[in-house]
N, C-alpha and C. Protein backbone atom coordinates (compact mmCIF):
# COMPACT_ATOMS: atom_id res chain seq x y z
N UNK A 1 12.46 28.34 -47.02
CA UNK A 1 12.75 29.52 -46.24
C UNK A 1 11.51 30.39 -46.14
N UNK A 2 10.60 29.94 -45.47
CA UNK A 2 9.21 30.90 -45.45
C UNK A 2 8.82 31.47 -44.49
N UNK A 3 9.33 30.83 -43.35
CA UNK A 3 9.13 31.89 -42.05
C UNK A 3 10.39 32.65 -41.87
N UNK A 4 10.03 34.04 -40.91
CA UNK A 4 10.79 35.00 -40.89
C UNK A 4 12.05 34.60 -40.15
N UNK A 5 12.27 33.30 -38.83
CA UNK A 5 13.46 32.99 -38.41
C UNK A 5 14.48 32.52 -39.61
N UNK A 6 14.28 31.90 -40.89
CA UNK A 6 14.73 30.93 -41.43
C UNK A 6 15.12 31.89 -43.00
N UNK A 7 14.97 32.92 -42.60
CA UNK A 7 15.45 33.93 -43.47
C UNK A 7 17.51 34.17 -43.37
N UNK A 8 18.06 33.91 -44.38
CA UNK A 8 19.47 34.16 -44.59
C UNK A 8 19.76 35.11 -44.09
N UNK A 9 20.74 35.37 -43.29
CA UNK A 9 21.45 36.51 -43.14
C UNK A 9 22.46 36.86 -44.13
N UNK A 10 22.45 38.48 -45.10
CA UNK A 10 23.23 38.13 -46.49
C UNK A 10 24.28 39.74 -46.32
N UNK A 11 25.14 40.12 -46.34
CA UNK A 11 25.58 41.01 -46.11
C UNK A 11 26.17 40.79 -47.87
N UNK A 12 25.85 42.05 -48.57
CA UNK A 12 26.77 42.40 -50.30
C UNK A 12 27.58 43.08 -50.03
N UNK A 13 28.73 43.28 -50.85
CA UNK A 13 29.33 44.19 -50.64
C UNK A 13 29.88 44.57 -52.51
N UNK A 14 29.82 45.52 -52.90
CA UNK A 14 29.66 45.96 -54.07
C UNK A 14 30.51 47.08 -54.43
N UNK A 15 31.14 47.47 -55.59
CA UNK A 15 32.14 48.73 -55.86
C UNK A 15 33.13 48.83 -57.26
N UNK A 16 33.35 49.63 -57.78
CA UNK A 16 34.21 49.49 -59.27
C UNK A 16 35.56 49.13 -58.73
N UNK A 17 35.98 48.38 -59.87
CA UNK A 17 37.42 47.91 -59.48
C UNK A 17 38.03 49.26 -58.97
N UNK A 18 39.38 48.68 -57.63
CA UNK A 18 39.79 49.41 -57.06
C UNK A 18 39.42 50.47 -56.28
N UNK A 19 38.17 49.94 -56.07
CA UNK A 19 37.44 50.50 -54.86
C UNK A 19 38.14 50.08 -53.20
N UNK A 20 38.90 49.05 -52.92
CA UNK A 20 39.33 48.22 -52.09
C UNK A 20 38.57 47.14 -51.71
N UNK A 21 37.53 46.74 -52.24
CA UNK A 21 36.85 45.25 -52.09
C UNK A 21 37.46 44.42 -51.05
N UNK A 22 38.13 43.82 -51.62
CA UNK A 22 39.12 43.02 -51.29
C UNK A 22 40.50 43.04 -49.96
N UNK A 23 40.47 44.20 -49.99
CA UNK A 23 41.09 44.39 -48.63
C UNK A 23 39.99 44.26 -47.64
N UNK A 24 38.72 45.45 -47.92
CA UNK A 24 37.99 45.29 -46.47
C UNK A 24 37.30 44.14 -46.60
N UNK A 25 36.91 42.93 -47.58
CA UNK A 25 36.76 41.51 -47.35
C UNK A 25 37.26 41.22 -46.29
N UNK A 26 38.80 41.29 -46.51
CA UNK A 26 39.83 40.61 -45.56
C UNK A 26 39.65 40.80 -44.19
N UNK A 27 39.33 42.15 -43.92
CA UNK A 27 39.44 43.10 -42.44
C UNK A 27 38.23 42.73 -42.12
N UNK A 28 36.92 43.07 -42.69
CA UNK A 28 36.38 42.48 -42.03
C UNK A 28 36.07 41.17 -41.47
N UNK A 29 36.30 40.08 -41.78
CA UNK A 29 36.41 38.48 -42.19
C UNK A 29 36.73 38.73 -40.64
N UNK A 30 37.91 39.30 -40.23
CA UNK A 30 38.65 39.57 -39.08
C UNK A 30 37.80 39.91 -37.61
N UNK A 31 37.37 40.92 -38.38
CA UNK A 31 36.83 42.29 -37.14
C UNK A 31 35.21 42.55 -36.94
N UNK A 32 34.15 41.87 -37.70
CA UNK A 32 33.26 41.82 -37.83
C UNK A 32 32.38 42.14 -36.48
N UNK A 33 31.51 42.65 -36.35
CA UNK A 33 30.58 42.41 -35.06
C UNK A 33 29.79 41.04 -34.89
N UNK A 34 29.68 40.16 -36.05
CA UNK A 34 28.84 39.85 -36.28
C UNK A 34 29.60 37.95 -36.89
N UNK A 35 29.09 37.13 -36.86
CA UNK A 35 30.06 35.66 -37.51
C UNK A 35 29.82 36.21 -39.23
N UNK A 36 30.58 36.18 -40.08
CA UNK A 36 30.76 36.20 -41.44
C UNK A 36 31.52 35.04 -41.81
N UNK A 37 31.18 34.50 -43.20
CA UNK A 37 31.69 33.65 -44.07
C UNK A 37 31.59 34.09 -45.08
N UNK A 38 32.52 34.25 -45.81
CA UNK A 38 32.57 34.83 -47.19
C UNK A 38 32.04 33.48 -47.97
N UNK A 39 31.51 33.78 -49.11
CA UNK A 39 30.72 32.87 -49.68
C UNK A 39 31.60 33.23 -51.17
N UNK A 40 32.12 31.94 -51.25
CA UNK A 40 33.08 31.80 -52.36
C UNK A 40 32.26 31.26 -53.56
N UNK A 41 32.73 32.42 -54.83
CA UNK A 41 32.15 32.67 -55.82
C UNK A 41 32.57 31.29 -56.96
N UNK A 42 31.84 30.98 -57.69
CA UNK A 42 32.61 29.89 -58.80
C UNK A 42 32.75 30.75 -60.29
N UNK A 43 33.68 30.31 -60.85
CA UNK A 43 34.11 30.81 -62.26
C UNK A 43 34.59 30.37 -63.18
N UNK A 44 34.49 30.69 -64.44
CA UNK A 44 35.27 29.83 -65.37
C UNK A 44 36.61 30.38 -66.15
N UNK A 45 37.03 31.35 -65.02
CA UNK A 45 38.31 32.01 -65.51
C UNK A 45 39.56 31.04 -64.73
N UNK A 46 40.45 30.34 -65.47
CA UNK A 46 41.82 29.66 -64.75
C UNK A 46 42.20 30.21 -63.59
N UNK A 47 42.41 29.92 -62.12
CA UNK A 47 43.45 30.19 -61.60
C UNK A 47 44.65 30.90 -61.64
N UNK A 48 44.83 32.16 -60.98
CA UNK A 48 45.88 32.90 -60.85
C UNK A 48 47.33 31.73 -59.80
N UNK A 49 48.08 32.37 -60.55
CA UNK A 49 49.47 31.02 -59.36
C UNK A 49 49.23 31.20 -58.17
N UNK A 50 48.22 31.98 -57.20
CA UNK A 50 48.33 31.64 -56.04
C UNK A 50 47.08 31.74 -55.21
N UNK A 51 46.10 31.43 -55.95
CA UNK A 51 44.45 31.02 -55.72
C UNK A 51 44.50 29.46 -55.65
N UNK A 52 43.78 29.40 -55.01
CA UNK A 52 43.45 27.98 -54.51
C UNK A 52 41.70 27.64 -54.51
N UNK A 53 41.80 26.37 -55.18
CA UNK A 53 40.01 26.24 -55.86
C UNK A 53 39.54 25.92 -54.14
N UNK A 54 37.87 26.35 -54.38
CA UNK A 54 37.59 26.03 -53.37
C UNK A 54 37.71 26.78 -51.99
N UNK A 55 38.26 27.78 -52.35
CA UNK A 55 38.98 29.07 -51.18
C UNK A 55 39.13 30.72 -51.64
N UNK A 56 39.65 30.52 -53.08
CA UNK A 56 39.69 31.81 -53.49
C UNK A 56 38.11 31.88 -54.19
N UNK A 57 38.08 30.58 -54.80
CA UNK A 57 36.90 30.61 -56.01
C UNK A 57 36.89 28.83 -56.35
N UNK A 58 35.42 28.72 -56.77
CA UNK A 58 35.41 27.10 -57.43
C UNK A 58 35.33 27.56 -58.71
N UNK A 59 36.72 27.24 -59.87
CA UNK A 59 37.40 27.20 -60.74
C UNK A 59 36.20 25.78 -61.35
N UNK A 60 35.72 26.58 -62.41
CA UNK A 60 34.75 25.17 -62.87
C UNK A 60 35.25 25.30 -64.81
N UNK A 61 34.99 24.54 -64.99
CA UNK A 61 34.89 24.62 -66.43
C UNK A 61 33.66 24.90 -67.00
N UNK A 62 33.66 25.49 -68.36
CA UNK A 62 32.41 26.08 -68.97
C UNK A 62 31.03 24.85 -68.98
N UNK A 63 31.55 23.57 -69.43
CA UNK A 63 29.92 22.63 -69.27
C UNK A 63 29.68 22.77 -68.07
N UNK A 64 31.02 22.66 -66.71
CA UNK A 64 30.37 22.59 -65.13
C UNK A 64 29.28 23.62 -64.89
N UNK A 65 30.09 25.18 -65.51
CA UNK A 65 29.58 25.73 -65.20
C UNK A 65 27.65 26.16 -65.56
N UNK A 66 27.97 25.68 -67.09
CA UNK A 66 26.55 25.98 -67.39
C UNK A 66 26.06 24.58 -67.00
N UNK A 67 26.33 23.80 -66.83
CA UNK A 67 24.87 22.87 -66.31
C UNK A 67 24.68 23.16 -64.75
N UNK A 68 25.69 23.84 -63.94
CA UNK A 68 24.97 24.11 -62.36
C UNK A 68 24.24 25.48 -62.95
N UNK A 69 24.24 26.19 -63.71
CA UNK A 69 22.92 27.35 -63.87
C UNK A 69 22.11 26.86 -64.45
N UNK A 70 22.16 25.34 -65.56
CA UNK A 70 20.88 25.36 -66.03
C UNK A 70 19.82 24.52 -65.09
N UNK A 71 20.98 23.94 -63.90
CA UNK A 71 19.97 22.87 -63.03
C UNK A 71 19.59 24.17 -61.92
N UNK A 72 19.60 25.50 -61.85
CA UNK A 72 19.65 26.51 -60.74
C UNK A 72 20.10 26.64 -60.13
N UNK A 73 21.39 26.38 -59.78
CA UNK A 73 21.99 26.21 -58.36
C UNK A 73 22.28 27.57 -58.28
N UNK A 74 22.40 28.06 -58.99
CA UNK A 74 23.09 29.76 -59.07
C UNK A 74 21.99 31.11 -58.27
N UNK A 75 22.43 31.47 -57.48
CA UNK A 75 21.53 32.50 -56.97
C UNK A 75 21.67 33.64 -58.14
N UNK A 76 22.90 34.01 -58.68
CA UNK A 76 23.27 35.23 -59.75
C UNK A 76 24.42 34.85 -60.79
N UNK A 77 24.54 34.92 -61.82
CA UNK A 77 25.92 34.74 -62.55
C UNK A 77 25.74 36.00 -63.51
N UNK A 78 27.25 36.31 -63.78
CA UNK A 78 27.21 37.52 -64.68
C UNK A 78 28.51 37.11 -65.40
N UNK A 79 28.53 37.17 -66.60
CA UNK A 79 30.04 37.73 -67.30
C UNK A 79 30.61 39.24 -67.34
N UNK A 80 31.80 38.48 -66.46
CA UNK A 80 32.08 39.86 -66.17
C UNK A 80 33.08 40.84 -66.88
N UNK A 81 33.14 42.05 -67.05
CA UNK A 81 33.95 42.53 -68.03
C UNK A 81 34.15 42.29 -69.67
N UNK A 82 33.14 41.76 -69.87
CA UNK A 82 33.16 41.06 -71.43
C UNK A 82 34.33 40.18 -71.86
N UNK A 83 35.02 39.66 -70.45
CA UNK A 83 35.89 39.46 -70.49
C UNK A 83 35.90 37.31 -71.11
N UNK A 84 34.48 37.10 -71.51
CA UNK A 84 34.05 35.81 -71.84
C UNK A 84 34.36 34.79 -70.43
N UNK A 85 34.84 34.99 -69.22
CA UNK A 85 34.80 34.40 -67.92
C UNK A 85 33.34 34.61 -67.88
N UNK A 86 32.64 33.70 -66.82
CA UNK A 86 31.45 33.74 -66.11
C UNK A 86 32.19 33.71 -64.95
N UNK A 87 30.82 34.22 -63.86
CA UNK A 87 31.39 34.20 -62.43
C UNK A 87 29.99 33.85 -61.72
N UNK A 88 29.31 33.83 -60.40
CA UNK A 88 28.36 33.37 -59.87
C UNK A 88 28.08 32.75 -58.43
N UNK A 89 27.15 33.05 -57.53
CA UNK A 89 27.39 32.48 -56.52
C UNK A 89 26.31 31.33 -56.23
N UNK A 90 27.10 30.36 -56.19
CA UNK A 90 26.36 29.19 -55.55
C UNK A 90 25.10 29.36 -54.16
N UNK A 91 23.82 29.04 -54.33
CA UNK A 91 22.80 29.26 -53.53
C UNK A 91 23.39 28.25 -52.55
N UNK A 92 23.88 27.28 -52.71
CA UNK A 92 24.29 26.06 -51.57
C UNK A 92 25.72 27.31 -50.22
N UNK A 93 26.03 27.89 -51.37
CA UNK A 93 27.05 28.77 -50.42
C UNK A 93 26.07 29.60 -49.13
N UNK A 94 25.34 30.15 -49.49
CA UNK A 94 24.06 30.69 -48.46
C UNK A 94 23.66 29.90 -47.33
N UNK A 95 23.37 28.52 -47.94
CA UNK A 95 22.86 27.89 -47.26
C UNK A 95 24.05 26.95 -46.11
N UNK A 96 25.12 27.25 -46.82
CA UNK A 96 26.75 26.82 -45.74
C UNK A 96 26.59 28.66 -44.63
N UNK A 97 26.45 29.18 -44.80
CA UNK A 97 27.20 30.10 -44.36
C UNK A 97 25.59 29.90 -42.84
N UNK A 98 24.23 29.57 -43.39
CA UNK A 98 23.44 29.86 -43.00
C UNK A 98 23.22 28.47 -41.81
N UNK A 99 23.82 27.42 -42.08
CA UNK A 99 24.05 26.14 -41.13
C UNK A 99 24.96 26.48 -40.19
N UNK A 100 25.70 27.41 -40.33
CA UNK A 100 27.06 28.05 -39.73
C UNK A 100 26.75 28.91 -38.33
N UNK A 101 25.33 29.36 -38.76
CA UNK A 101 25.04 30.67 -38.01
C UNK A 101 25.09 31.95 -38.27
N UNK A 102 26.29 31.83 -39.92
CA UNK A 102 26.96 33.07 -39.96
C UNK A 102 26.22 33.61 -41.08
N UNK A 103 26.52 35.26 -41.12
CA UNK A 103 25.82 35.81 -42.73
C UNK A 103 26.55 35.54 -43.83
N UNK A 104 26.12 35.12 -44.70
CA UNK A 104 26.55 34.87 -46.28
C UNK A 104 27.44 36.06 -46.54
N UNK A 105 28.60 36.56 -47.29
CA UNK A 105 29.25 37.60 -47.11
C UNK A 105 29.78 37.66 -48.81
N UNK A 106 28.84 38.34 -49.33
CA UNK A 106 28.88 38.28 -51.06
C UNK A 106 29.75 39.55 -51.39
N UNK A 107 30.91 38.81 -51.97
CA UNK A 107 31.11 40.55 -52.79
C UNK A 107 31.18 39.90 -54.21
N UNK A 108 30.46 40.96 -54.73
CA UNK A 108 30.30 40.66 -56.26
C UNK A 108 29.83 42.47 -56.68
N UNK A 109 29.14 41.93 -58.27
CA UNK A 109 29.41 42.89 -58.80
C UNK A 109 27.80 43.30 -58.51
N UNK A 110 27.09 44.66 -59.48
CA UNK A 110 26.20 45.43 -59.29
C UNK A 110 25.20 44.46 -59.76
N UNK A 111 25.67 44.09 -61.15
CA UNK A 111 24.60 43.26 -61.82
C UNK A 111 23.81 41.75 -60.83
N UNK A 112 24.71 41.32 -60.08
CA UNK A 112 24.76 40.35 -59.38
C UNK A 112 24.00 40.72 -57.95
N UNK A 113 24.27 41.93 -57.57
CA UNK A 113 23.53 42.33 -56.43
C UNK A 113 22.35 42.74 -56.38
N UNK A 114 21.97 43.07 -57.23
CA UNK A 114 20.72 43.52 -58.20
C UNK A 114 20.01 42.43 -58.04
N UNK A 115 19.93 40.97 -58.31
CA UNK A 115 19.65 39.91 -58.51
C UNK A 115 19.35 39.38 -56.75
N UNK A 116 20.06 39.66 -56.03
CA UNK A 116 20.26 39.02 -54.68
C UNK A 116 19.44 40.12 -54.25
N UNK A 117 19.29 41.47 -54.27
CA UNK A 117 18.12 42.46 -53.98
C UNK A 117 16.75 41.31 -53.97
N UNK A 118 16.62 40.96 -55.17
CA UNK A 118 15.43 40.74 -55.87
C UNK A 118 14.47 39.59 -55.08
N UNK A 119 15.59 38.41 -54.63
CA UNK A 119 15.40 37.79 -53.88
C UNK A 119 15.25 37.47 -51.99
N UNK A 120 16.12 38.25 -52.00
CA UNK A 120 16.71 38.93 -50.49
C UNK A 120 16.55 40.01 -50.23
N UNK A 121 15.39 40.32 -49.96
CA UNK A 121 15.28 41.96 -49.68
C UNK A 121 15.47 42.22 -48.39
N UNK A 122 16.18 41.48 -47.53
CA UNK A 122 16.21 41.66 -46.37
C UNK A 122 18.03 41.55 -46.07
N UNK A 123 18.65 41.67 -47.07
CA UNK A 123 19.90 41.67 -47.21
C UNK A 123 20.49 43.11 -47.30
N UNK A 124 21.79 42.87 -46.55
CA UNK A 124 22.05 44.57 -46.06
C UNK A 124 23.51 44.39 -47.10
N UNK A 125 23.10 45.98 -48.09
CA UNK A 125 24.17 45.69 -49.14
C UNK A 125 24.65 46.89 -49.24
N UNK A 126 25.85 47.02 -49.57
CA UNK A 126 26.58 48.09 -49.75
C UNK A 126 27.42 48.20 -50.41
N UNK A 127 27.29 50.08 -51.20
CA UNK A 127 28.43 50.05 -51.98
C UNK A 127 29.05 50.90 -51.80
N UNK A 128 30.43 50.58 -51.95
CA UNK A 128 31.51 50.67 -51.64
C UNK A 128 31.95 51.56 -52.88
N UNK A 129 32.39 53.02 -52.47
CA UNK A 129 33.19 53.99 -53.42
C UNK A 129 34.52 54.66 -53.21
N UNK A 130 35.20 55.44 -53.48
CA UNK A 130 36.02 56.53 -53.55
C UNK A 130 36.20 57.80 -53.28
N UNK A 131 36.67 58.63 -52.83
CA UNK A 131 36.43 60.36 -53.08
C UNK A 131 36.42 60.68 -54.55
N UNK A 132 37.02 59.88 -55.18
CA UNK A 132 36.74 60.28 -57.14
C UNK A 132 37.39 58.74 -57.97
N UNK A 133 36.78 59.38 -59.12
CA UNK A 133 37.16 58.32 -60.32
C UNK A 133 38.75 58.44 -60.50
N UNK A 134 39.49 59.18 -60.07
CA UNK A 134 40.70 59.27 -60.31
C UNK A 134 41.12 58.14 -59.54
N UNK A 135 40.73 57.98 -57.97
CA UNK A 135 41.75 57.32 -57.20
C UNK A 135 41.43 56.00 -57.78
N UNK A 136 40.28 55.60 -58.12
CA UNK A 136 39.88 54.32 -59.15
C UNK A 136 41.03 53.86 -59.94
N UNK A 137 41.22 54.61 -60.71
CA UNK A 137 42.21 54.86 -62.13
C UNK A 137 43.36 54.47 -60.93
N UNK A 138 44.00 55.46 -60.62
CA UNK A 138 45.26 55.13 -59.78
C UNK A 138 45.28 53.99 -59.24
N UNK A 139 44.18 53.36 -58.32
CA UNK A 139 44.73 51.66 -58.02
C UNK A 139 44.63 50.41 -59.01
N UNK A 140 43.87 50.89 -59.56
CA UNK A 140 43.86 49.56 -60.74
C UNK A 140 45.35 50.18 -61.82
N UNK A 141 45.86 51.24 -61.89
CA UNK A 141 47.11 51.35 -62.91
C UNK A 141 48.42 50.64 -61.80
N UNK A 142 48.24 50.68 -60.54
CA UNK A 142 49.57 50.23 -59.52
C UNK A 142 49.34 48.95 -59.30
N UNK A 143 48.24 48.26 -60.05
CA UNK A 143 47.92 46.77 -59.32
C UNK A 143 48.80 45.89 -60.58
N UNK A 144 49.25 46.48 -61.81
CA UNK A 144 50.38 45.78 -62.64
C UNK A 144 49.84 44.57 -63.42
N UNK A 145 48.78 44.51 -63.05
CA UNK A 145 48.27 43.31 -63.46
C UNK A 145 47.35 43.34 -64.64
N UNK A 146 47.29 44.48 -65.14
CA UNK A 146 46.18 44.15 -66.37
C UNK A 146 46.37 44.98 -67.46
N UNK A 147 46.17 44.91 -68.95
CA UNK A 147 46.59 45.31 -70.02
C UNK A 147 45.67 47.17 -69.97
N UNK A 148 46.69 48.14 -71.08
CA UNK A 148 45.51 49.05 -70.76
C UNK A 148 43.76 48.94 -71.62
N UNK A 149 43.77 48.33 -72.31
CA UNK A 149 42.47 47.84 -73.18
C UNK A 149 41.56 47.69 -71.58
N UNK A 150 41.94 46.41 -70.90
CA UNK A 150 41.36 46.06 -69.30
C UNK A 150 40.85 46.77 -68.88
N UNK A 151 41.90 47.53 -68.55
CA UNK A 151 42.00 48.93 -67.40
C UNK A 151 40.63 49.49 -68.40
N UNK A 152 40.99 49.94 -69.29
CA UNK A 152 39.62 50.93 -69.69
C UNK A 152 38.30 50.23 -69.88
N UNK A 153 38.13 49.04 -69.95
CA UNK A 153 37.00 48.28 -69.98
C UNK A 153 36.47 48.43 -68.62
N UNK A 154 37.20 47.98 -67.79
CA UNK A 154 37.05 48.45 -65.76
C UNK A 154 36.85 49.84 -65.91
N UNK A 155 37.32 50.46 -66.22
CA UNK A 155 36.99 52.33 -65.38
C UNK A 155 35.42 52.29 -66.23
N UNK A 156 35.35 51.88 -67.71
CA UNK A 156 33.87 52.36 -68.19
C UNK A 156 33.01 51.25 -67.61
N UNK A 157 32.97 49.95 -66.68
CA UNK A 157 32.57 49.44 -65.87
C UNK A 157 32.18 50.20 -64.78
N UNK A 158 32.85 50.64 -64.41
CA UNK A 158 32.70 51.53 -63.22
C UNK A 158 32.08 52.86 -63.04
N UNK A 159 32.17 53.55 -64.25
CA UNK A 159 30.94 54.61 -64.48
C UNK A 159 29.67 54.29 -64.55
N UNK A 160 29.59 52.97 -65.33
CA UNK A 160 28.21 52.04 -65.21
C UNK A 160 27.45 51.85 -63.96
N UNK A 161 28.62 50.97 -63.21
CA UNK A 161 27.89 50.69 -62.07
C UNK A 161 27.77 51.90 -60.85
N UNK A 162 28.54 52.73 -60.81
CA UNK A 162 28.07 54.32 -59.79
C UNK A 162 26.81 54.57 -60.19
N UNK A 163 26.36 54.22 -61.34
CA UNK A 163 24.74 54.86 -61.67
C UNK A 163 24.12 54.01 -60.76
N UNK A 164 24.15 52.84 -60.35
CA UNK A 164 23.10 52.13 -59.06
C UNK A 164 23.73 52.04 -57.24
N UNK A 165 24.73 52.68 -57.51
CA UNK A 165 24.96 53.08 -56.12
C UNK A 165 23.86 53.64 -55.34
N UNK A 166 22.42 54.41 -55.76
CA UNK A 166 20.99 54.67 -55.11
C UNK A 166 20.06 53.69 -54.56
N UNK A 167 20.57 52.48 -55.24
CA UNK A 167 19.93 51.17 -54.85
C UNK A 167 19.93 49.98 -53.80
N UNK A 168 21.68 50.44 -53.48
CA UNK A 168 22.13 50.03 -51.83
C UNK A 168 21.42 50.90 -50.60
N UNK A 169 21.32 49.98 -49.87
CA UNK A 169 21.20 50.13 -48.78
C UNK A 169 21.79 51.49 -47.86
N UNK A 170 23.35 51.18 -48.32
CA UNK A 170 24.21 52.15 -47.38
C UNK A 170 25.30 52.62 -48.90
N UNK A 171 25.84 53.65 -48.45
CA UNK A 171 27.26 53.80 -49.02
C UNK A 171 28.12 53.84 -48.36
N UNK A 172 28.88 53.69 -48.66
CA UNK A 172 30.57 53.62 -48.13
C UNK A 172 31.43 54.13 -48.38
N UNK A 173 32.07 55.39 -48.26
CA UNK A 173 33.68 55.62 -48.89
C UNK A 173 34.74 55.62 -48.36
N UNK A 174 35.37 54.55 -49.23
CA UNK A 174 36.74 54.24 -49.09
C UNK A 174 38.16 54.87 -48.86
N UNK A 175 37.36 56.18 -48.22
CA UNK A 175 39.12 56.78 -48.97
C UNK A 175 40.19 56.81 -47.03
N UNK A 176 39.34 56.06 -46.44
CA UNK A 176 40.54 55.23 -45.16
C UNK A 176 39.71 54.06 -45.04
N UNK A 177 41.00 53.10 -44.53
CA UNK A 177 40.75 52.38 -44.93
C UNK A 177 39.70 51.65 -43.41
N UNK A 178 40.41 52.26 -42.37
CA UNK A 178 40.33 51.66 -40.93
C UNK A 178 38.57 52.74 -40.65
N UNK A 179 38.53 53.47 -41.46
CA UNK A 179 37.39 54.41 -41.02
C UNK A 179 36.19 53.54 -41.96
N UNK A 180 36.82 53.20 -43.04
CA UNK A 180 35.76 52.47 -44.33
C UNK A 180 35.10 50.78 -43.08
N UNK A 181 36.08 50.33 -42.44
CA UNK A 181 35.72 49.30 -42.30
C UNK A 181 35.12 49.01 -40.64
N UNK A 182 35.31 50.26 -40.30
CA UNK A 182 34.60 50.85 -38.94
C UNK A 182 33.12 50.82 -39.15
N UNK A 183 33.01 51.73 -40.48
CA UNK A 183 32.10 52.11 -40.73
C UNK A 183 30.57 51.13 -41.16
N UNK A 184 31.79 50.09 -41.79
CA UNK A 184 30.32 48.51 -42.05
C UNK A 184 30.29 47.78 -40.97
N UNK A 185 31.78 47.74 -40.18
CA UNK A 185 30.85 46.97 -38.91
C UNK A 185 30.11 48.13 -37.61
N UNK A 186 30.17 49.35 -37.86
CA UNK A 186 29.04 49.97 -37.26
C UNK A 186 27.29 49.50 -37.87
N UNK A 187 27.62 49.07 -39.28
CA UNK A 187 26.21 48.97 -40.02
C UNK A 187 26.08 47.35 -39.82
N UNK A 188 26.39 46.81 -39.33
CA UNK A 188 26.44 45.47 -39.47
C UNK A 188 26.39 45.25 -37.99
N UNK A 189 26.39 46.34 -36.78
CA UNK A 189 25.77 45.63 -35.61
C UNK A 189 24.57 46.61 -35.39
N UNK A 190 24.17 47.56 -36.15
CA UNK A 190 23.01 47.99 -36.18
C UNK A 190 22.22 47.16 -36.27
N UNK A 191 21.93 46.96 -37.61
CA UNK A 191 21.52 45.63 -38.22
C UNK A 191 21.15 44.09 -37.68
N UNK A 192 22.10 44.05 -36.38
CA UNK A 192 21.84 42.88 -35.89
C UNK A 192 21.14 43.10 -34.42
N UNK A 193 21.45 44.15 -34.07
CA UNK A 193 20.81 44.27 -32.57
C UNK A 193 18.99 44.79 -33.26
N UNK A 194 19.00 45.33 -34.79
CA UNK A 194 17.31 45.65 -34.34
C UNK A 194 16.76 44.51 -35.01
């Protein structure tokens, strides 16, 4: 990848749990200005009952996983939450999204974007916030799904990572949802028309 045509198109998208990630994934996937492929992350956390390998995530086991980082395949991996899961995105995923036509469409975490900065400086990344730490707290306590030990490991996650919210590109706040996702594909045909 050494000349400037043959450069990835990489769109991040970054934010503390219950930021809405994951919804405007969805919406945009949809509504984009632009072709997106979300670039599916691999991990060594089991399957939830209604993830599907290969779509939600490539579900690897711990040797899979460490011998595709020790052979490089990994553009970034982080453990996330101390939660002893690894997570990580496959460089071959870039290079699918980039045979495609389309931009690579990463959401991951700070530590991970940090990493894809480093390499991709020509990658348009953004993070994604709240009007406050409260509404944080409030969607991750209605999402039912996680112990409170979790929950407080995520919110002091999330004070962490607001400290590099200066390091994106753009910010974003979330607090509509149709205005939040207006708002990246306004930045995402900027971006492509200059």
């Amino acid at each position: 990848m050494s000349s400037e045509d043959e450069k990835p198109k990489i769109l991040v998208l970054s934010g503390p749990s219950g930021s809405g990630k994951s919804t405007i994934v969805n919406r945009l996937l949809e509504l984009a200005p632009v072709k997106l492929m979300k670039a599916v992350s691999a991990t060594t956390r089991p399957p939830r009952d209604n993830e599907k390998n290969g779509e939600d995530y490539y579900f690897l086991s711990c040797k899979e996983f460490n011998q595709k980082k020790q052979n490089g395949e990994f553009l970034e991996v982080a453990e996330v939450f101390s939660s002893g899961f690894w997570y990580g995105t496959l460089k071959s995923e870039i290079r699918r999204a980039q045979k495609s036509g389309a931009w690579a469409f990463l959401e991951i975490d700070v530590e991970g974007a940090l990493r894809v900065m480093e390499e991709f400086p020509q990658a348009v990344t953004i993070f994604l916030t709240t009007p406050s730490a409260a509404v944080f707290e409030d969607r991750l306590r209605s999402r039912g799904t996680e112990s409170e030990e979790a929950i407080q490991r995520r919110l002091e996650t999330s004070r962490e990572e607001l400290k590099y919210a200066s390091r994106y590109r753009y910010r974003v706040e979330n607090d509509n949802l149709d205005q939040a996702v207006e708002q990246i594909a306004n930045i995402l045909k900027t971006v492509e028309m200059s």
